[in-house]
Protein backbone atom coordinates (compact mmCIF):
# COMPACT_ATOMS: atom_id res chain seq x y z
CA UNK A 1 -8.06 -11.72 -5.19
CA UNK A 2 -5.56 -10.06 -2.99
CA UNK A 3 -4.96 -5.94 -3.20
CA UNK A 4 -2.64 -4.76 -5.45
CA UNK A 5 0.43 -2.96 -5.03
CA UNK A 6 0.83 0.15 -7.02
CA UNK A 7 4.35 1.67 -7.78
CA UNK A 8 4.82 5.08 -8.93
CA UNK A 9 6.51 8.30 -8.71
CA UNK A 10 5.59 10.86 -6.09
CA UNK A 11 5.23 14.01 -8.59
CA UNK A 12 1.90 14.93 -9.22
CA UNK A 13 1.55 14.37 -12.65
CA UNK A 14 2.90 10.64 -11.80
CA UNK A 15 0.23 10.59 -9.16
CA UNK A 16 -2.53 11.70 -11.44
CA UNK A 17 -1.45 9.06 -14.07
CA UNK A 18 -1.27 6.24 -11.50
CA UNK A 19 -4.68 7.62 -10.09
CA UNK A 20 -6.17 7.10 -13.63
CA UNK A 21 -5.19 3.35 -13.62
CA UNK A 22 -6.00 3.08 -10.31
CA UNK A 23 -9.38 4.42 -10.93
CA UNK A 24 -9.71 2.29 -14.10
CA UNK A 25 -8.82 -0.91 -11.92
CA UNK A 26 -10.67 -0.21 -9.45
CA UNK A 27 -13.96 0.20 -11.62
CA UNK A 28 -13.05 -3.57 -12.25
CA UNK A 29 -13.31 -4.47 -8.90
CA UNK A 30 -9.40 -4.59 -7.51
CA UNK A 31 -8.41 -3.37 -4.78
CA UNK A 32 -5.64 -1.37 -5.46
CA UNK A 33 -2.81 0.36 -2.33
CA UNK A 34 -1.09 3.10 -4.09
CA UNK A 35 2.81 3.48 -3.05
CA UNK A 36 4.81 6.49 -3.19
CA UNK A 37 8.19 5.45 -4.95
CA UNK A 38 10.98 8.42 -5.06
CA UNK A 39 13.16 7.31 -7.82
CA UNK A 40 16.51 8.79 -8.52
CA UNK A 41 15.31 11.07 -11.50
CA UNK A 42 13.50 12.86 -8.67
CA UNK A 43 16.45 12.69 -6.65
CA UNK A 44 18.31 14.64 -9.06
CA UNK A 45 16.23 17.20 -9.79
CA UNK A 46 18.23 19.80 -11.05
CA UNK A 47 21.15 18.04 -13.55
CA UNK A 48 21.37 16.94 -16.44
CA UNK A 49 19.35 13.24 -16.91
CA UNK A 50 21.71 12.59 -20.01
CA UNK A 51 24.69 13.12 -17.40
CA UNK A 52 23.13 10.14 -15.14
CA UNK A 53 21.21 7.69 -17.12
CA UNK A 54 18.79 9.20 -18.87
CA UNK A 55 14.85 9.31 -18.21
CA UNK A 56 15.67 5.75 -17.00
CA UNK A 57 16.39 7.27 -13.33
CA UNK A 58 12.37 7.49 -13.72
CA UNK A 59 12.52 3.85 -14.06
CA UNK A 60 14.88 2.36 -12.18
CA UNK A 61 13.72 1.97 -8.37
CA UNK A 62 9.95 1.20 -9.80
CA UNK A 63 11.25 -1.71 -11.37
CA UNK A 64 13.53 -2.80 -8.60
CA UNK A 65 10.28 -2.37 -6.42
CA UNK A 66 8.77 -4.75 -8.64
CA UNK A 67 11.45 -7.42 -8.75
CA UNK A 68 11.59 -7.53 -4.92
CA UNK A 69 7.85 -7.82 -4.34
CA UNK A 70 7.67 -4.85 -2.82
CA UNK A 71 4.70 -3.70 -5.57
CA UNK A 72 3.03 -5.75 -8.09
CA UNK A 73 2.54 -3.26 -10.76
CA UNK A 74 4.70 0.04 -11.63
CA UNK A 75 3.19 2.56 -13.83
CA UNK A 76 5.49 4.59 -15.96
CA UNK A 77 5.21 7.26 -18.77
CA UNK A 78 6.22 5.37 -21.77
CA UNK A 79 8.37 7.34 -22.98
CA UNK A 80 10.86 7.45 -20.07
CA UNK A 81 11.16 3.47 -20.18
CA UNK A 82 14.53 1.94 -21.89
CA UNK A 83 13.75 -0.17 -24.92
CA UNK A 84 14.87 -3.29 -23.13
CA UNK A 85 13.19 -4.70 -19.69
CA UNK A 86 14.96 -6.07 -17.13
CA UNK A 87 14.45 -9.87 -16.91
CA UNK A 88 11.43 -11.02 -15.12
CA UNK A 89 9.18 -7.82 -16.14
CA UNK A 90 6.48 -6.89 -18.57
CA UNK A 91 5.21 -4.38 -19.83
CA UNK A 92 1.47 -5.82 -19.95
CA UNK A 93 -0.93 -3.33 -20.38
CA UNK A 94 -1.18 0.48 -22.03
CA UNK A 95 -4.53 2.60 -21.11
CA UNK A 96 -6.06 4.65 -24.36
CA UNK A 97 -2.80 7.39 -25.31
CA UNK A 98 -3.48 10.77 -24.55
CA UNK A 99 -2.60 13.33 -27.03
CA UNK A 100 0.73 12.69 -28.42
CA UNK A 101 1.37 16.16 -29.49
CA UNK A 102 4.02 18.74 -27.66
CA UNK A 103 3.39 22.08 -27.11
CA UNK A 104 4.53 25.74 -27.20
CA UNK A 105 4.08 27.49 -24.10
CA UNK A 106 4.63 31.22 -24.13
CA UNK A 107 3.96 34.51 -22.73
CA UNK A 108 2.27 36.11 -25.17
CA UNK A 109 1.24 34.10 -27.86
CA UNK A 110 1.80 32.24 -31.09
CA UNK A 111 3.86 29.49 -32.70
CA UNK A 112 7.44 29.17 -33.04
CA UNK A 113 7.08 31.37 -36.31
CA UNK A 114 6.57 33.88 -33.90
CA UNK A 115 9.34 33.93 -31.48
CA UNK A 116 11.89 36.88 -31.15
CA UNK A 117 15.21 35.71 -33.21
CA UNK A 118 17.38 34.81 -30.76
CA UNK A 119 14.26 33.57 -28.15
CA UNK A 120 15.11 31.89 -25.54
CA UNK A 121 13.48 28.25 -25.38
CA UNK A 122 13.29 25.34 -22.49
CA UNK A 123 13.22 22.04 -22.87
CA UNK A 124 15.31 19.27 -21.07
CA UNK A 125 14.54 17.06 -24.18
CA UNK A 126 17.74 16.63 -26.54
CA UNK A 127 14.53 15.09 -29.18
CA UNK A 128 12.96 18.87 -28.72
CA UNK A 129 16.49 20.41 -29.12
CA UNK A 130 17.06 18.89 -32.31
CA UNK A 131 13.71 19.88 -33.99
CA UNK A 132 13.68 23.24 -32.28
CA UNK A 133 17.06 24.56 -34.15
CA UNK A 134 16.59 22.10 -37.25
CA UNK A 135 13.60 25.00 -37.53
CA UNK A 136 14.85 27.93 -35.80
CA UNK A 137 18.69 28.19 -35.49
CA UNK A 138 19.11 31.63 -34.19
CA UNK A 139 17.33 30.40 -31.01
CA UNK A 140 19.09 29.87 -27.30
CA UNK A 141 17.71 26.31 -26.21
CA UNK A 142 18.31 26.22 -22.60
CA UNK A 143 18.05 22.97 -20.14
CA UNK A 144 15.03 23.25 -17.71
CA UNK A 145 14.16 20.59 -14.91
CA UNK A 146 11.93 20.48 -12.37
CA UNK A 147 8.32 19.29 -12.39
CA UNK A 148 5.22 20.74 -14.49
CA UNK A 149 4.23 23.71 -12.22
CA UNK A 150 8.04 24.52 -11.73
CA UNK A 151 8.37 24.80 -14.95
CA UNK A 152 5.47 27.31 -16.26
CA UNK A 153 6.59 29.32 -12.65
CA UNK A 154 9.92 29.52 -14.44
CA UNK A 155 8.19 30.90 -18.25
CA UNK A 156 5.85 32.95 -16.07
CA UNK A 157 8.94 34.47 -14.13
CA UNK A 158 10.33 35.75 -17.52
CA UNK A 159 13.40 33.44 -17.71
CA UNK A 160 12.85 32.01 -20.71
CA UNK A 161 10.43 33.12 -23.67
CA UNK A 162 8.90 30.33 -24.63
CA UNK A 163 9.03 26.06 -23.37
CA UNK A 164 8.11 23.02 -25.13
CA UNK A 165 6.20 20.31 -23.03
CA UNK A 166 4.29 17.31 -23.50
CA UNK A 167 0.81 18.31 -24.29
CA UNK A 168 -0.45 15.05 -22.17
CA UNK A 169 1.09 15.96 -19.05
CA UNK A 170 -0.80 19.15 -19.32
CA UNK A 171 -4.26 17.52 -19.85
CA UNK A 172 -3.30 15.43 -17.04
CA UNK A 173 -3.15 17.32 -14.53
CA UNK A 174 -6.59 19.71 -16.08
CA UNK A 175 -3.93 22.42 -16.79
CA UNK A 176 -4.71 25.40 -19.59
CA UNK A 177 -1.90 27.77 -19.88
CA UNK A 178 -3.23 30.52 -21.64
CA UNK A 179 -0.71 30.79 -24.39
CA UNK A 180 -0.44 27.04 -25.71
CA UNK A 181 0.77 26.32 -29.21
CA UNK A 182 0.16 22.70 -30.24
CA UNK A 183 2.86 21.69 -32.44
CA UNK A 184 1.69 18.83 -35.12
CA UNK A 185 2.76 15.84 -35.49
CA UNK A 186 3.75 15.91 -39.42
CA UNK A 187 6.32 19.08 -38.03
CA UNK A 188 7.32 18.18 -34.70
CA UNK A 189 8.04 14.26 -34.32
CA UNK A 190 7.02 13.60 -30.88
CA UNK A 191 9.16 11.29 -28.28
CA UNK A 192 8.69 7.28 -29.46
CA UNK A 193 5.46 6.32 -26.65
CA UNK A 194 4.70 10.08 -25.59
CA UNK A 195 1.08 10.50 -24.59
CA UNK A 196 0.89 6.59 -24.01
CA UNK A 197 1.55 4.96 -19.68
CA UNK A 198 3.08 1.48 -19.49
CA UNK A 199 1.80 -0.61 -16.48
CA UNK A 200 4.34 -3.17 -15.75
CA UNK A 201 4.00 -6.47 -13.58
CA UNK A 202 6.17 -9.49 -13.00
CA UNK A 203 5.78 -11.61 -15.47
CA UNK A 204 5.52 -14.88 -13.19
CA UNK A 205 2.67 -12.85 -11.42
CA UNK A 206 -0.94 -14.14 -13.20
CA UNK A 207 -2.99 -12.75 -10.65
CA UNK A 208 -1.65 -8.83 -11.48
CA UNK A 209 -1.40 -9.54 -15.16
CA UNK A 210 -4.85 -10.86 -15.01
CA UNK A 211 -6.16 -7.75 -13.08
CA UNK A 212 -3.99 -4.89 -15.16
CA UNK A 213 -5.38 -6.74 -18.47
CA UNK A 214 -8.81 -4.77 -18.13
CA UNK A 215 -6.55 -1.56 -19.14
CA UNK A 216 -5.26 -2.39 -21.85
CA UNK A 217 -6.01 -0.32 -25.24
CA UNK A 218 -5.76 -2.64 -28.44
CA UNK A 219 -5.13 0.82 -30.48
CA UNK A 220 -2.45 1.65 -28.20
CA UNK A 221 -0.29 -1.39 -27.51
CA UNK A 222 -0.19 -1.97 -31.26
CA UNK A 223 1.70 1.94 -31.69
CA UNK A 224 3.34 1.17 -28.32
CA UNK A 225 4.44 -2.08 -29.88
CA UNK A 226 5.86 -0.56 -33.28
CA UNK A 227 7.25 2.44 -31.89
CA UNK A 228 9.13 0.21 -29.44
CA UNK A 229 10.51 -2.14 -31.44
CA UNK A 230 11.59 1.04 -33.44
CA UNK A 231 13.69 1.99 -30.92
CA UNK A 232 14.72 -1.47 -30.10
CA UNK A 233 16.05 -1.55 -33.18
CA UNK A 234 18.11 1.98 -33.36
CA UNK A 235 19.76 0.40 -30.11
CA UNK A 236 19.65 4.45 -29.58
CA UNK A 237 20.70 5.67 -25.98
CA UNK A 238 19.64 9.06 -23.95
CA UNK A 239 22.47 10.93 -25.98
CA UNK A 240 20.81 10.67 -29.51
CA UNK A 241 17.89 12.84 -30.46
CA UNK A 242 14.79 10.10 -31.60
CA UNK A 243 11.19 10.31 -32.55
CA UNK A 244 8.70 8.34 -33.49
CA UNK A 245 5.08 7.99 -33.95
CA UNK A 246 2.82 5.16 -35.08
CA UNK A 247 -0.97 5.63 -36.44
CA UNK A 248 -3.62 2.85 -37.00
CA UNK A 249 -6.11 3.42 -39.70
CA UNK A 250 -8.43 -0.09 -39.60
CA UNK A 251 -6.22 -2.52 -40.28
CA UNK A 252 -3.14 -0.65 -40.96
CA UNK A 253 -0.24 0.78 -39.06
CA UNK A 254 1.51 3.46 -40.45
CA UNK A 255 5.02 4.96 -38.30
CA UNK A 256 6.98 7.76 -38.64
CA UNK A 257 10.71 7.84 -37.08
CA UNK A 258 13.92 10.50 -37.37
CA UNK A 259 17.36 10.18 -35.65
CA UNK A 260 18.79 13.53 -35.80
CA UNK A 261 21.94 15.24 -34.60
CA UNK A 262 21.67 17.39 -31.40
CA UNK A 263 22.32 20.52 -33.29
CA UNK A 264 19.84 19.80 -34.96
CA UNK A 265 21.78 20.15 -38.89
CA UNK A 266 21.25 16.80 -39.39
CA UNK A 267 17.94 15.13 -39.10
CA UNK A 268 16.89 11.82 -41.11
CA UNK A 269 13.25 10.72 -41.36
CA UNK A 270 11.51 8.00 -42.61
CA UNK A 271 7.96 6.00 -42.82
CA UNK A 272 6.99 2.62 -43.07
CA UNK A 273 3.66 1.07 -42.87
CA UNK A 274 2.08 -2.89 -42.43
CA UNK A 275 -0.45 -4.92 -41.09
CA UNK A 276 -1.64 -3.92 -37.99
CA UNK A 277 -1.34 -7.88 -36.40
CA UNK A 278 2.66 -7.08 -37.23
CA UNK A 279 3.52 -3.55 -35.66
CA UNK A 280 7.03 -5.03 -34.12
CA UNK A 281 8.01 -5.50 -37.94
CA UNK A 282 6.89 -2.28 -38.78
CA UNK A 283 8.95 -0.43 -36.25
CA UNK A 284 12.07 -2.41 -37.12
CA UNK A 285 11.85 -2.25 -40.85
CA UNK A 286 12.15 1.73 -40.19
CA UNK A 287 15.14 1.38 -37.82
CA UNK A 288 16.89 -0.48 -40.76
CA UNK A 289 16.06 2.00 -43.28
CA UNK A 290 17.18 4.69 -41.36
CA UNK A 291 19.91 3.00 -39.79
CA UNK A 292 21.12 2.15 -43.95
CA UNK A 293 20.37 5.90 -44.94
CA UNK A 294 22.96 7.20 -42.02
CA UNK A 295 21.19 6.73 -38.86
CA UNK A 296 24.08 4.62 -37.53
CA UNK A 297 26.87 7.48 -37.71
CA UNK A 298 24.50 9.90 -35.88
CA UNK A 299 24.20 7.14 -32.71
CA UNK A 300 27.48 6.56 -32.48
CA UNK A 301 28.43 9.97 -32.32
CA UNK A 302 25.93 10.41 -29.81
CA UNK A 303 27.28 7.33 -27.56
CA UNK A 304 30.74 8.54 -27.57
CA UNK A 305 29.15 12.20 -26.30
């Protein structure tokens, strides 16, 4: 079998993912060549991603990569991948999710309860936005960018009284911030595939399919799969605040979704639940509902943004 080509991002919390696969791959006897890919989210560091693409510009030159033989397999937090693949790629295999949960990170202490009125709060995630004034109105979200140690240097710094990361990225990388709030699921509706990486090969590539298939967690592609097809389904860009979260209890999958607006006033919810062997259904019969109960006015007004 010939070494594979591994794509990823240069940050370390990419490299630490890709190392995991790597390392997983490896135990399985491939050869594996990690390469460094800077990708345009990287590039732009310090705007706005909904003002250029979205957490697509994560994406983007991984995938390109891919399509020019330049790697044979990309590996991606899930949750910055579009709903729709380019032609020719597939998303083949998804390693056991970490902890889907986000967290509070702050100074001194406590939950969001427990923030000064008028706090301020960091997050680059219009999702975390939403569900941080649709609790907390009097608070001052501000935009933060930058990678994970950037980001507690700026908390630590005292510009901003409290930020709201991925609680994966910090088990990741084998960080413990003192002051870490874990918000829960039920109350804080994390990002559809957060906690979960998607490895991605050419589909017309059997040998890398073959090799990546070792990975793959049947727990975890079947909520990767529903949550997904979820947003699939919205047909939701980078300008609409969405969440979503699938569970599998034996034979069932159960998935929670919202749409809300950025200001948070609006937010719709929903569940649905099926047969495990059917989690694609699952995730769109929860777009519809929510899409029928309103969800529809909220995405357009968030395309036209």
């Amino acid at each position: 079998m010939r070494a594979l080509r591994l794509g990823t991002r240069g940050s370390r919390l990419a490299v630490a993912q890709s190392g995991q696969v790597a390392d997983a791959l490896r135990a399985r006897g491939a050869e594996i060549e990690i390469v460094i890919i800077r990708t345009s989210g990287d590039r732009l560091a310090e705007v706005a991603l909904t003002d250029f693409g979205g957490k697509a510009l994560f994406v983007r030159e991984i995938e390109e990569a891919l399509l020019d033989h330049r790697v044979d397999v990309g590996v991606h937090s899930l949750k910055d991948m579009p709903a729709e693949l380019p032609d020719g790629l597939s998303l083949c295999a998804y390693p056991p999710r970490e902890d889907p949960r986000d967290v509070l990170l702050t100074r001194a202490g406590g939950g969001l309860g427990e923030l000064p009125r008028g706090a301020r709060v960091a997050t680059s995630s219009l999702r975390r936005r939403a569900l941080l004034l649709a609790k907390r109105p009097d608070l001052r979200i501000e935009p933060i960018r930058g990678n994970v140690d950037t980001r507690l240097r700026k908390l630590e710094e005292g510009l901003y009284d409290g930020l709201v990361m991925a609680r994966a990225g910090l088990e990741r990388l084998g960080l413990k911030p003192e002051y870490a709030h874990a918000l829960q699921v039920e109350e804080f509706l994390p990002a559809v595939g957060q906690g979960i990486l998607g490895v991605e090969a050419r589909a017309a590539d059997p040998e890398a399919l073959e090799a990546v298939r070792g990975v793959d967690h049947a727990g975890t592609r079947v909520q990767a799969l529903a949550e997904r097809a979820f947003l699939r389904r919205l047909g939701a860009g980078c300008h609409t605040p969405v969440a979503g979260h699938a569970r599998v209890e034996s034979d069932t999958i159960s998935l929670s979704g919202l749409v809300a607006s950025p200001d948070g006033r609006t937010v719709l919810t929903g569940e649905a639940s099926g047969p495990g062997s059917r989690p694609e259904a699952v995730g769109e019969r929860l777009a519809d509902d929510l899409l029928a109960r309103g969800a529809r006015a909220l995405l357009d007004a968030g395309g036209a943004a």
